[in-house]
Protein backbone atom coordinates (compact mmCIF):
# COMPACT_ATOMS: atom_id res chain seq x y z
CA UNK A 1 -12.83 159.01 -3.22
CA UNK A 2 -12.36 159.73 0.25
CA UNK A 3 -8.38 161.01 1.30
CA UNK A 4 -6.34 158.65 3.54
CA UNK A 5 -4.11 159.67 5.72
CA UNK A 6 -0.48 158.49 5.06
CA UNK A 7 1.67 158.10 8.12
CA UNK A 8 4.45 160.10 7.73
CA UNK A 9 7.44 158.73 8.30
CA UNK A 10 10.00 160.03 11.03
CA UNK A 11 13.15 161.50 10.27
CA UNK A 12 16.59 159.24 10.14
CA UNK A 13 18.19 161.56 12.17
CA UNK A 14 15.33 162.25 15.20
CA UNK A 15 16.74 162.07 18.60
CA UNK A 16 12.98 161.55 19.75
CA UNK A 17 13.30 159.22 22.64
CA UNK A 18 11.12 156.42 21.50
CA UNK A 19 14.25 156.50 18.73
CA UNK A 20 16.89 156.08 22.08
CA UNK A 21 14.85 153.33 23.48
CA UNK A 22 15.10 151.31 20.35
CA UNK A 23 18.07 151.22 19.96
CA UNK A 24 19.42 150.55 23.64
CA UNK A 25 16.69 147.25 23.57
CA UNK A 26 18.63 146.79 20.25
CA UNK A 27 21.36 146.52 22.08
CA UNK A 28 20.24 144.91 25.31
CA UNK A 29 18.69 142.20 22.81
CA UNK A 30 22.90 141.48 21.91
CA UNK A 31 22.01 142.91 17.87
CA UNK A 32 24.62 144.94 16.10
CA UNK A 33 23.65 148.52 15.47
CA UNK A 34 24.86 151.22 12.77
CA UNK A 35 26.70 154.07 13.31
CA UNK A 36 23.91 156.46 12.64
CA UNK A 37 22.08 154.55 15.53
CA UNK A 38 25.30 155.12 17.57
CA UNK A 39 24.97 158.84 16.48
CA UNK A 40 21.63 158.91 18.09
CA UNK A 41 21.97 157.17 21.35
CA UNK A 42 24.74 159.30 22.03
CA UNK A 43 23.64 162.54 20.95
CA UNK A 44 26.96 163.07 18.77
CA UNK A 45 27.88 163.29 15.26
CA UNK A 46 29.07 160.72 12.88
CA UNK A 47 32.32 163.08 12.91
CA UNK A 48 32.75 162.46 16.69
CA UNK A 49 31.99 158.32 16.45
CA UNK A 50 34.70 158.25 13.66
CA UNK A 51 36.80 160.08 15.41
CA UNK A 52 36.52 158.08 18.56
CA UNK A 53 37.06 155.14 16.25
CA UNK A 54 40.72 156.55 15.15
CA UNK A 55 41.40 157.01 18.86
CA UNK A 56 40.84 153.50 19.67
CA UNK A 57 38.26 153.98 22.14
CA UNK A 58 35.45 152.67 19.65
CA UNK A 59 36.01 149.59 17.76
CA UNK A 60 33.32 149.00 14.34
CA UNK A 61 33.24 146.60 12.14
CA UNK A 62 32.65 146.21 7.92
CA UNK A 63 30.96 143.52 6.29
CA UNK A 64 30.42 144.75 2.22
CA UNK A 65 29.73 148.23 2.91
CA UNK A 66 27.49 147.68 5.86
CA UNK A 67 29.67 148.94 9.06
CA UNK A 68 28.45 148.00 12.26
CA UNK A 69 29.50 148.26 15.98
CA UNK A 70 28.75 145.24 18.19
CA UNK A 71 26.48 145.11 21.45
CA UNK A 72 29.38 145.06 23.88
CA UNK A 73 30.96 147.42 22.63
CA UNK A 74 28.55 150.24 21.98
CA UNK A 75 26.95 149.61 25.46
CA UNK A 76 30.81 149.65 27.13
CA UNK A 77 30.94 153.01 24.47
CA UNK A 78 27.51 154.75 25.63
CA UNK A 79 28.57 154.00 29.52
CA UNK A 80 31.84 155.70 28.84
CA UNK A 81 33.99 152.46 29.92
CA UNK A 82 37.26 151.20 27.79
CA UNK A 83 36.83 148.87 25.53
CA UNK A 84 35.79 145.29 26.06
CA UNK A 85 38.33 142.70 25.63
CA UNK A 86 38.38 139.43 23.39
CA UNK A 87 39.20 136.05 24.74
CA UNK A 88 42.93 136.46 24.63
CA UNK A 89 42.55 139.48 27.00
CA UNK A 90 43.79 141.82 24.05
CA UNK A 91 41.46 144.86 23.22
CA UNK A 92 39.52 144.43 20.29
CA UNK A 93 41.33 146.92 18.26
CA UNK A 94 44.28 144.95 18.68
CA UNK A 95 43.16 143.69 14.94
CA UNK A 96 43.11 147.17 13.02
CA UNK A 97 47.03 147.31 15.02
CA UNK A 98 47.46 144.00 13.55
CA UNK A 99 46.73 144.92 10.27
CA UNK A 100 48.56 148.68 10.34
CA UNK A 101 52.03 146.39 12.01
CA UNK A 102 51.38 144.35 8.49
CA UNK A 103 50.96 147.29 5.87
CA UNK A 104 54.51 148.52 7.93
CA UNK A 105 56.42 145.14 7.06
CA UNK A 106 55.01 144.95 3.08
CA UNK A 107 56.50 148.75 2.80
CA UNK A 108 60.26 147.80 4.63
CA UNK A 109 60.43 144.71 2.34
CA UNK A 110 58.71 146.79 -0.93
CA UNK A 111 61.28 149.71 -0.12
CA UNK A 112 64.77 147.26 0.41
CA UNK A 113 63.85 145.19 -2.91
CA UNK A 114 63.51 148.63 -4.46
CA UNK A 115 67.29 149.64 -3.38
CA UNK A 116 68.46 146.13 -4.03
CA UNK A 117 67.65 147.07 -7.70
């Protein structure tokens, strides 16, 4: 029996550039990409992304456990630009301060029904 030859198959992690220019025509084609692919196009960590994410100068989203960053945003991210802006004109992060102004309120009325007791 004659021995095929497998492809191998190419590390998750490569920064090979046929990797880079897959994922910017990911992007250019307006498809979300992962953070890992983030990770790649920018030559960074995943520590550095999430760090930048904290910061508010990189905005991902979760859907399940899938977290993804949108095309505007990682191309405004990889050209070193602030962050596009929603409709409204507020940055998209303005959610995440949305949600953080929220936890805030539950813990002030959580904390005075606590002494009212």
């Amino acid at each position: 029996m004659p021995k095929t030859d497998k492809p191998t198959r190419r590390p998750t992690k490569s920064r090979d550039e046929s990797d880079i220019k897959y994922i910017l025509a990911r992007i250019d084609g307006g498809l979300n990409i992962s953070v890992q692919q983030l990770c790649i196009a920018r030559e960074v960590g995943p520590t550095k992304v999430y760090a930048d994410v904290n910061a508010g100068r990189l905005f991902i989203r979760k859907n399940g456990t899938r977290t993804y960053i949108e095309p505007d945003v990682a191309r405004a991210y990889l050209a070193g630009e602030p962050m596009p802006r929603d409709a409204k004109g507020d940055s998209l992060s303005a959610s995440s301060e949305h949600r953080v102004a929220r936890v805030r309120e539950y813990q002030k009325r959580r904390s005075g029904a606590e002494r009212a007791k």
